[in-house]
PDB file of N, CA and C in Angstrom:
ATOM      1  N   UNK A   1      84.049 128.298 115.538  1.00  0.00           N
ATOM      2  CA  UNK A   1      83.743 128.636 114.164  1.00  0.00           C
ATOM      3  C   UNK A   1      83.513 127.347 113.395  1.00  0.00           C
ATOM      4  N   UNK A   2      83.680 127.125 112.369  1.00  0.00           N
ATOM      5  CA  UNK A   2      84.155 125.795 111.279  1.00  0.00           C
ATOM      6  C   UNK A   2      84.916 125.622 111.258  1.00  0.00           C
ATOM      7  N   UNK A   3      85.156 124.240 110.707  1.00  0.00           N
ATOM      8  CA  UNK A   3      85.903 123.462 110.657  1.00  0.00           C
ATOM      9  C   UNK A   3      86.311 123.186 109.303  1.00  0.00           C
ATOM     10  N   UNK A   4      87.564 123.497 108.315  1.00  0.00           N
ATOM     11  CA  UNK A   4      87.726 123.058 106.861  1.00  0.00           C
ATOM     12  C   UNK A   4      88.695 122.037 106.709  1.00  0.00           C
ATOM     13  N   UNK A   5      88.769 120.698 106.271  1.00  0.00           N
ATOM     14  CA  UNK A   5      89.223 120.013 106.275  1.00  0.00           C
ATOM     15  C   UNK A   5      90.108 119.767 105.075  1.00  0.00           C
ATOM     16  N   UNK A   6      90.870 119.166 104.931  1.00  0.00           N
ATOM     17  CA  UNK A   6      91.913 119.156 103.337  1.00  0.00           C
ATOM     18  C   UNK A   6      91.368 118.597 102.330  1.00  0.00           C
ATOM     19  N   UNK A   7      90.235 118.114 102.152  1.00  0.00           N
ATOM     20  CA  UNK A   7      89.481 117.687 101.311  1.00  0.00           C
ATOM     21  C   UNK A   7      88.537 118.996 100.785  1.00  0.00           C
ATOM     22  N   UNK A   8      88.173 119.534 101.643  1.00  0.00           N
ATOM     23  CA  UNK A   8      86.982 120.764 101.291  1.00  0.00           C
ATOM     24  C   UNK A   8      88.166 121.455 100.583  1.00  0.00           C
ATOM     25  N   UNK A   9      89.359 122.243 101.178  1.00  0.00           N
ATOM     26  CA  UNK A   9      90.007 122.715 100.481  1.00  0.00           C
ATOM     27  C   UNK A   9      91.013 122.300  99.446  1.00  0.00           C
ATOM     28  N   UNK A  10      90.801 121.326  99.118  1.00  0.00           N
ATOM     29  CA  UNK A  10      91.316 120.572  97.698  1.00  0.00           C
ATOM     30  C   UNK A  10      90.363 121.002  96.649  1.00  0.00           C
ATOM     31  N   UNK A  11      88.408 120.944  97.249  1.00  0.00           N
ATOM     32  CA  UNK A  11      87.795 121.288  96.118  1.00  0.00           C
ATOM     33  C   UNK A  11      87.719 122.682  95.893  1.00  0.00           C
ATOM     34  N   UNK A  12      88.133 123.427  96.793  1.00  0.00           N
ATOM     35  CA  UNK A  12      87.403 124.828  96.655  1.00  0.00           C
ATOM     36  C   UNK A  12      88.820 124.984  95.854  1.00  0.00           C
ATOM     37  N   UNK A  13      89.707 124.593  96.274  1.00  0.00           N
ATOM     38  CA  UNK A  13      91.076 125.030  94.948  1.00  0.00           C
ATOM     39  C   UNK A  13      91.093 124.816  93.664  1.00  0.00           C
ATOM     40  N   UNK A  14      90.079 123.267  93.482  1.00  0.00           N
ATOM     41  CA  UNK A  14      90.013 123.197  91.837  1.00  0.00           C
ATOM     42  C   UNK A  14      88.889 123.617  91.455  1.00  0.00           C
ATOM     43  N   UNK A  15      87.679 124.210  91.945  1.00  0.00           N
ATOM     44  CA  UNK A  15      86.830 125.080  91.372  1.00  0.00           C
ATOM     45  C   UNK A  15      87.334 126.575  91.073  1.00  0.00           C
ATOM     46  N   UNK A  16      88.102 127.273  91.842  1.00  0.00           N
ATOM     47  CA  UNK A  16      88.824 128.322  91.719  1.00  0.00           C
ATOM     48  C   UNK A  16      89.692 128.026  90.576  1.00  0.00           C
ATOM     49  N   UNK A  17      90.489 127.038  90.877  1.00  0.00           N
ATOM     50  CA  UNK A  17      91.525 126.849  89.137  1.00  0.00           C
ATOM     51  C   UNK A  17      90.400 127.001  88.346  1.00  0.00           C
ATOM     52  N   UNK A  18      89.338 126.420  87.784  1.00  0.00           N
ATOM     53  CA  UNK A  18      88.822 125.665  86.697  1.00  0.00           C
ATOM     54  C   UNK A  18      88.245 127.412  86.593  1.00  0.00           C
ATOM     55  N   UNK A  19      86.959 128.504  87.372  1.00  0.00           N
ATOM     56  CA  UNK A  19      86.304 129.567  87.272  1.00  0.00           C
ATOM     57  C   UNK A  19      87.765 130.234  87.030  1.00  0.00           C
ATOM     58  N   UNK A  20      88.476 130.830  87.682  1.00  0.00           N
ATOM     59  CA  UNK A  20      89.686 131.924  87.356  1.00  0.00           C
ATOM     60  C   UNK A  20      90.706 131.440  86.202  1.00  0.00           C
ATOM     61  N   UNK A  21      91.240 130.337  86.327  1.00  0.00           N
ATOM     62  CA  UNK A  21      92.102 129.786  84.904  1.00  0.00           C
ATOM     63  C   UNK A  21      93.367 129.962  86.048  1.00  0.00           C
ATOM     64  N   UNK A  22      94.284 129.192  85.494  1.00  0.00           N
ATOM     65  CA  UNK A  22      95.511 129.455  85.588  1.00  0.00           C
ATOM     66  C   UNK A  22      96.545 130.610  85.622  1.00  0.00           C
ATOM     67  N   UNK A  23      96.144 131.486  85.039  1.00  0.00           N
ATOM     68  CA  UNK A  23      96.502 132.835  84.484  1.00  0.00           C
ATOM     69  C   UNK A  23      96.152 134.084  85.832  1.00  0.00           C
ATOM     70  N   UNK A  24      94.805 134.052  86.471  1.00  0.00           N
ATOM     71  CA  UNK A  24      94.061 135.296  87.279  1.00  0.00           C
ATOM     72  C   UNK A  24      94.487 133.996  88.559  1.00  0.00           C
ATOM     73  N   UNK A  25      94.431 132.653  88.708  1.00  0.00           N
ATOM     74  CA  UNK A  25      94.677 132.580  90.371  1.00  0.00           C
ATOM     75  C   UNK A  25      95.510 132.901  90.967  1.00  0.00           C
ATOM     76  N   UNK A  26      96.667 132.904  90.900  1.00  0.00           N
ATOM     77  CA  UNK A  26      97.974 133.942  92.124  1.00  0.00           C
ATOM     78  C   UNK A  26      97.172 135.089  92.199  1.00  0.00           C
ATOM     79  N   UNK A  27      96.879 135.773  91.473  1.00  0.00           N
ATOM     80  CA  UNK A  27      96.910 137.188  91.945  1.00  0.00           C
ATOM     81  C   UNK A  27      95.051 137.430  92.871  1.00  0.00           C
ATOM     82  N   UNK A  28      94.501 136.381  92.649  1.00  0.00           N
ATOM     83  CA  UNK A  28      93.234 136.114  93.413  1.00  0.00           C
ATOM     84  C   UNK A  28      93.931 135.513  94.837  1.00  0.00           C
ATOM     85  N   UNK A  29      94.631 134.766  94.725  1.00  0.00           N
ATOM     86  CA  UNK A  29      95.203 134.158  95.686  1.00  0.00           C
ATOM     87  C   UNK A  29      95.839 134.946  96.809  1.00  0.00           C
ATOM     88  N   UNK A  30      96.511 136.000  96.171  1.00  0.00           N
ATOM     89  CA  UNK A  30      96.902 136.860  97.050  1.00  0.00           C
ATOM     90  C   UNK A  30      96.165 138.130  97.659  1.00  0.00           C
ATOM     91  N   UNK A  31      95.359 138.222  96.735  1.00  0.00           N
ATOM     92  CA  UNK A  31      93.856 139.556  97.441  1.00  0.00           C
ATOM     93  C   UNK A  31      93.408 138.962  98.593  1.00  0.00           C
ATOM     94  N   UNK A  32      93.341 137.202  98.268  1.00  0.00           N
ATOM     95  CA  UNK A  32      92.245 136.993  99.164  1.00  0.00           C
ATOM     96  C   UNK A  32      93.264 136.691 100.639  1.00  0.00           C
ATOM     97  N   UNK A  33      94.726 136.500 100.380  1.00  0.00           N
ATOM     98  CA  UNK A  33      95.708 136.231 101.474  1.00  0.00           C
ATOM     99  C   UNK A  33      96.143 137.714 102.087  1.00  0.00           C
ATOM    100  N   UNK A  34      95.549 138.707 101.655  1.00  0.00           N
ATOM    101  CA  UNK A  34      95.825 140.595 102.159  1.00  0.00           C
ATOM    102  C   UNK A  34      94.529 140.654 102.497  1.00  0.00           C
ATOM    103  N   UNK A  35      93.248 140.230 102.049  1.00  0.00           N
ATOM    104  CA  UNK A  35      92.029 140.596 102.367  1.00  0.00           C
ATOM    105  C   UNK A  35      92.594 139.682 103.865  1.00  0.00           C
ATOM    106  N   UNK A  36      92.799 138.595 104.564  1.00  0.00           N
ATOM    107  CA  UNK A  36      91.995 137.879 105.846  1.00  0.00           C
ATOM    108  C   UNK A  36      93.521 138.613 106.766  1.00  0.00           C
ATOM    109  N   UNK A  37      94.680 138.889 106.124  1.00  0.00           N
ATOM    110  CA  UNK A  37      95.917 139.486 106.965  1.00  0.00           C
ATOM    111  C   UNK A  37      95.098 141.033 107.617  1.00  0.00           C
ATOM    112  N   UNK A  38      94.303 141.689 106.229  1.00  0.00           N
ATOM    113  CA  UNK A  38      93.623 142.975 107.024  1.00  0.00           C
ATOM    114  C   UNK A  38      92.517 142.399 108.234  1.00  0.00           C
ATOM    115  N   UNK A  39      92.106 141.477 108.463  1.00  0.00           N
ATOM    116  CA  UNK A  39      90.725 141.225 108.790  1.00  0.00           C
ATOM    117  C   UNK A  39      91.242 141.031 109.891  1.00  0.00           C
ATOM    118  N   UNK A  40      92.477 139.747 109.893  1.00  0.00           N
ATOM    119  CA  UNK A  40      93.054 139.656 110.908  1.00  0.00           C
ATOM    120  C   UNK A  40      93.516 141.061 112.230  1.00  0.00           C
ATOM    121  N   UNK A  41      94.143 141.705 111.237  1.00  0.00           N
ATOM    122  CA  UNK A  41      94.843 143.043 111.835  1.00  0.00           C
ATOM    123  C   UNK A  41      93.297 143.879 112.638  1.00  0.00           C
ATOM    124  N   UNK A  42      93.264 143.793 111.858  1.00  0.00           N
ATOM    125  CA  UNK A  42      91.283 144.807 112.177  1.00  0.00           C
ATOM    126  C   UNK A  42      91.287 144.189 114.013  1.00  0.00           C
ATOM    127  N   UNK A  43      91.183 142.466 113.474  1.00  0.00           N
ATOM    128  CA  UNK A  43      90.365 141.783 114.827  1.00  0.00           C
ATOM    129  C   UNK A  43      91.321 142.025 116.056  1.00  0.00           C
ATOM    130  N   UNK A  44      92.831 142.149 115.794  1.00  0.00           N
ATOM    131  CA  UNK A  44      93.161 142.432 116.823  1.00  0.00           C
ATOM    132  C   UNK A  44      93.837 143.660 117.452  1.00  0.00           C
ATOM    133  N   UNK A  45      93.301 144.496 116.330  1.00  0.00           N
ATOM    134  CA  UNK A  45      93.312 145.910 117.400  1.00  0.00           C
ATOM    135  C   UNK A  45      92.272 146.495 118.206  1.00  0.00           C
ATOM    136  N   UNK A  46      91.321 145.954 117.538  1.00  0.00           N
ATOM    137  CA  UNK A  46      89.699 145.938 118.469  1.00  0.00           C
ATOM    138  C   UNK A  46      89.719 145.489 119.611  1.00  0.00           C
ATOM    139  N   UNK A  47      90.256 144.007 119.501  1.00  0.00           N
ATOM    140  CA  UNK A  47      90.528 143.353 120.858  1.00  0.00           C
ATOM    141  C   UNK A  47      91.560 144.152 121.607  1.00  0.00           C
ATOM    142  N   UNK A  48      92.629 144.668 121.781  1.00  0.00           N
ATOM    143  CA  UNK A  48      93.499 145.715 122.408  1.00  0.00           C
ATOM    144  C   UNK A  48      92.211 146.949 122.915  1.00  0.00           C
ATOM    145  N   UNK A  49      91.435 147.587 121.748  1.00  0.00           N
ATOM    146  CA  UNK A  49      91.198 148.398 122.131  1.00  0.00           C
ATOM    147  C   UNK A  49      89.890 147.995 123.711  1.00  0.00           C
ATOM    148  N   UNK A  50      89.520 146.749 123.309  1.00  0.00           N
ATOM    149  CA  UNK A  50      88.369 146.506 124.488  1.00  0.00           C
ATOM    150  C   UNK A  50      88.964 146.324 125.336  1.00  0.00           C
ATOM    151  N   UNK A  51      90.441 146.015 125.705  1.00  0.00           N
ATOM    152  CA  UNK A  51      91.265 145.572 126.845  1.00  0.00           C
ATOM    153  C   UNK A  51      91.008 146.788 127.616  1.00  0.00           C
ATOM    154  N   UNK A  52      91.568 147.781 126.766  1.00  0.00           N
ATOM    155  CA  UNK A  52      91.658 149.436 127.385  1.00  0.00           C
ATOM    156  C   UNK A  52      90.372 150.129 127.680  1.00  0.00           C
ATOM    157  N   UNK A  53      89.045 149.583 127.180  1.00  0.00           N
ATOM    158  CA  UNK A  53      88.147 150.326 127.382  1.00  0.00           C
ATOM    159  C   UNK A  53      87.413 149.186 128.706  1.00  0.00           C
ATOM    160  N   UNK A  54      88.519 148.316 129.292  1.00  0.00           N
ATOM    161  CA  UNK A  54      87.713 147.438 130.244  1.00  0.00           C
ATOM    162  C   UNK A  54      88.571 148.150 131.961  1.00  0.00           C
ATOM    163  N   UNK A  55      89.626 148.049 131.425  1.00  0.00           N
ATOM    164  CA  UNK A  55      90.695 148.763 132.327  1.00  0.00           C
ATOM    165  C   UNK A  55      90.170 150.122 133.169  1.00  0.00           C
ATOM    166  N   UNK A  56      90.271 149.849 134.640  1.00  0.00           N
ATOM    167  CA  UNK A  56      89.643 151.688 134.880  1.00  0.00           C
ATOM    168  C   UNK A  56      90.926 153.111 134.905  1.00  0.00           C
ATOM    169  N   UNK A  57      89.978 153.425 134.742  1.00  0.00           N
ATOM    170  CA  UNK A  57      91.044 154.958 133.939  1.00  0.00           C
ATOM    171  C   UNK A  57      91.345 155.310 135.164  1.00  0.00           C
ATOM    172  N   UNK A  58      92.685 155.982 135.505  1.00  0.00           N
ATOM    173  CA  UNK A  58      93.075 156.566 136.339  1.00  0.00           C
ATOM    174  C   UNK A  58      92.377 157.607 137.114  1.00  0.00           C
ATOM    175  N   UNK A  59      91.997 158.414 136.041  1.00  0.00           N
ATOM    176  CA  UNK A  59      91.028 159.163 136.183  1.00  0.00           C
ATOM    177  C   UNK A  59      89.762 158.864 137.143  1.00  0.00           C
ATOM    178  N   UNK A  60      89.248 157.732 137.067  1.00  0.00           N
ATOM    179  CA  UNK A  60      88.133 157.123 137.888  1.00  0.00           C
ATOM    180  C   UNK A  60      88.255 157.254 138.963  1.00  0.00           C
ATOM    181  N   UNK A  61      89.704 156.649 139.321  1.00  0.00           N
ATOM    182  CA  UNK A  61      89.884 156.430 140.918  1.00  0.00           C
ATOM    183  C   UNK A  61      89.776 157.519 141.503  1.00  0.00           C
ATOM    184  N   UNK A  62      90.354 158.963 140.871  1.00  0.00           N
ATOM    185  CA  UNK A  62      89.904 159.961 141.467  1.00  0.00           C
ATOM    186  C   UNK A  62      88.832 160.876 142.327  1.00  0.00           C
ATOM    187  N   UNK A  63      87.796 160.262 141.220  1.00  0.00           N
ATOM    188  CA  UNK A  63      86.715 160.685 141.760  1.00  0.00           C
ATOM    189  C   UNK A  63      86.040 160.122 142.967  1.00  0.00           C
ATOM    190  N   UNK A  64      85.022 160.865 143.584  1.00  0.00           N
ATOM    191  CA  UNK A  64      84.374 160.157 144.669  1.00  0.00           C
ATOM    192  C   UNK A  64      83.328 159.241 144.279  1.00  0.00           C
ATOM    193  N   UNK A  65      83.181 158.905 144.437  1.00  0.00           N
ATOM    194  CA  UNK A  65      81.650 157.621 144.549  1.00  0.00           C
ATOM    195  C   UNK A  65      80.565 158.262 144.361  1.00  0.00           C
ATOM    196  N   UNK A  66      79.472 158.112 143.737  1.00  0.00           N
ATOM    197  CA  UNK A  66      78.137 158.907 144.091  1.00  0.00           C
ATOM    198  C   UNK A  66      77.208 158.055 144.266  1.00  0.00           C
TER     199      UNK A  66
END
Protein backbone atom coordinates (compact mmCIF):
# COMPACT_ATOMS: atom_id res chain seq x y z
CA UNK A 1 0.00 0.00 0.00
CA UNK A 2 1.56 3.58 1.16
CA UNK A 3 3.57 4.63 3.10
CA UNK A 4 2.60 7.78 5.74
CA UNK A 5 5.27 9.13 7.45
CA UNK A 6 5.09 11.49 10.77
CA UNK A 7 5.56 14.41 8.91
CA UNK A 8 2.58 13.82 6.37
CA UNK A 9 0.63 13.13 9.42
CA UNK A 10 1.62 16.15 11.41
CA UNK A 11 0.18 18.08 8.31
CA UNK A 12 -2.91 16.35 7.67
CA UNK A 13 -3.55 16.98 11.62
CA UNK A 14 -3.08 20.71 11.36
CA UNK A 15 -5.16 21.12 8.30
CA UNK A 16 -7.93 19.14 10.03
CA UNK A 17 -7.40 21.41 13.30
CA UNK A 18 -7.37 24.65 11.27
CA UNK A 19 -10.89 23.22 8.54
CA UNK A 20 -12.86 21.49 11.72
CA UNK A 21 -11.69 23.97 14.71
CA UNK A 22 -10.95 22.71 17.89
CA UNK A 23 -14.44 22.20 18.97
CA UNK A 24 -15.79 19.31 15.87
CA UNK A 25 -12.07 17.42 15.87
CA UNK A 26 -12.50 14.59 18.63
CA UNK A 27 -15.63 13.76 17.51
CA UNK A 28 -14.27 13.67 13.64
CA UNK A 29 -11.50 11.93 15.12
CA UNK A 30 -13.39 9.30 16.36
CA UNK A 31 -15.89 8.61 13.21
CA UNK A 32 -12.96 8.40 11.35
CA UNK A 33 -11.20 5.84 14.22
CA UNK A 34 -14.97 3.54 14.01
CA UNK A 35 -15.09 4.20 10.27
CA UNK A 36 -11.27 2.12 9.56
CA UNK A 37 -12.13 -0.37 13.06
CA UNK A 38 -15.45 -1.24 10.68
CA UNK A 39 -13.31 -1.51 7.53
CA UNK A 40 -10.94 -3.34 9.37
CA UNK A 41 -13.63 -5.86 10.78
CA UNK A 42 -15.31 -6.03 7.16
CA UNK A 43 -11.56 -7.06 5.79
CA UNK A 44 -11.27 -9.73 8.03
CA UNK A 45 -14.26 -11.60 7.92
CA UNK A 46 -14.06 -11.76 4.16
CA UNK A 47 -10.73 -13.11 4.52
CA UNK A 48 -12.18 -16.06 6.97
CA UNK A 49 -14.88 -16.31 4.69
CA UNK A 50 -12.38 -17.08 1.48
CA UNK A 51 -10.48 -19.49 3.80
CA UNK A 52 -13.83 -21.53 3.91
CA UNK A 53 -14.83 -21.08 0.46
CA UNK A 54 -11.10 -22.46 -0.50
CA UNK A 55 -11.39 -25.49 1.88
CA UNK A 56 -13.18 -28.66 0.17
CA UNK A 57 -16.49 -29.37 1.62
CA UNK A 58 -16.97 -32.59 2.99
CA UNK A 59 -19.53 -32.98 0.93
CA UNK A 60 -17.15 -33.09 -2.19
CA UNK A 61 -15.27 -35.93 -1.15
CA UNK A 62 -18.33 -37.77 -1.39
CA UNK A 63 -19.05 -37.60 -4.58
CA UNK A 64 -17.59 -39.48 -7.50
CA UNK A 65 -15.43 -37.81 -10.03
CA UNK A 66 -16.97 -37.10 -13.39
Amino acid sequence: MFQVGPLELLVVGIIALLVLGPQRLPDAARAVGKGVREFRGALGEADVNDDDDARPDKRDADRDPV
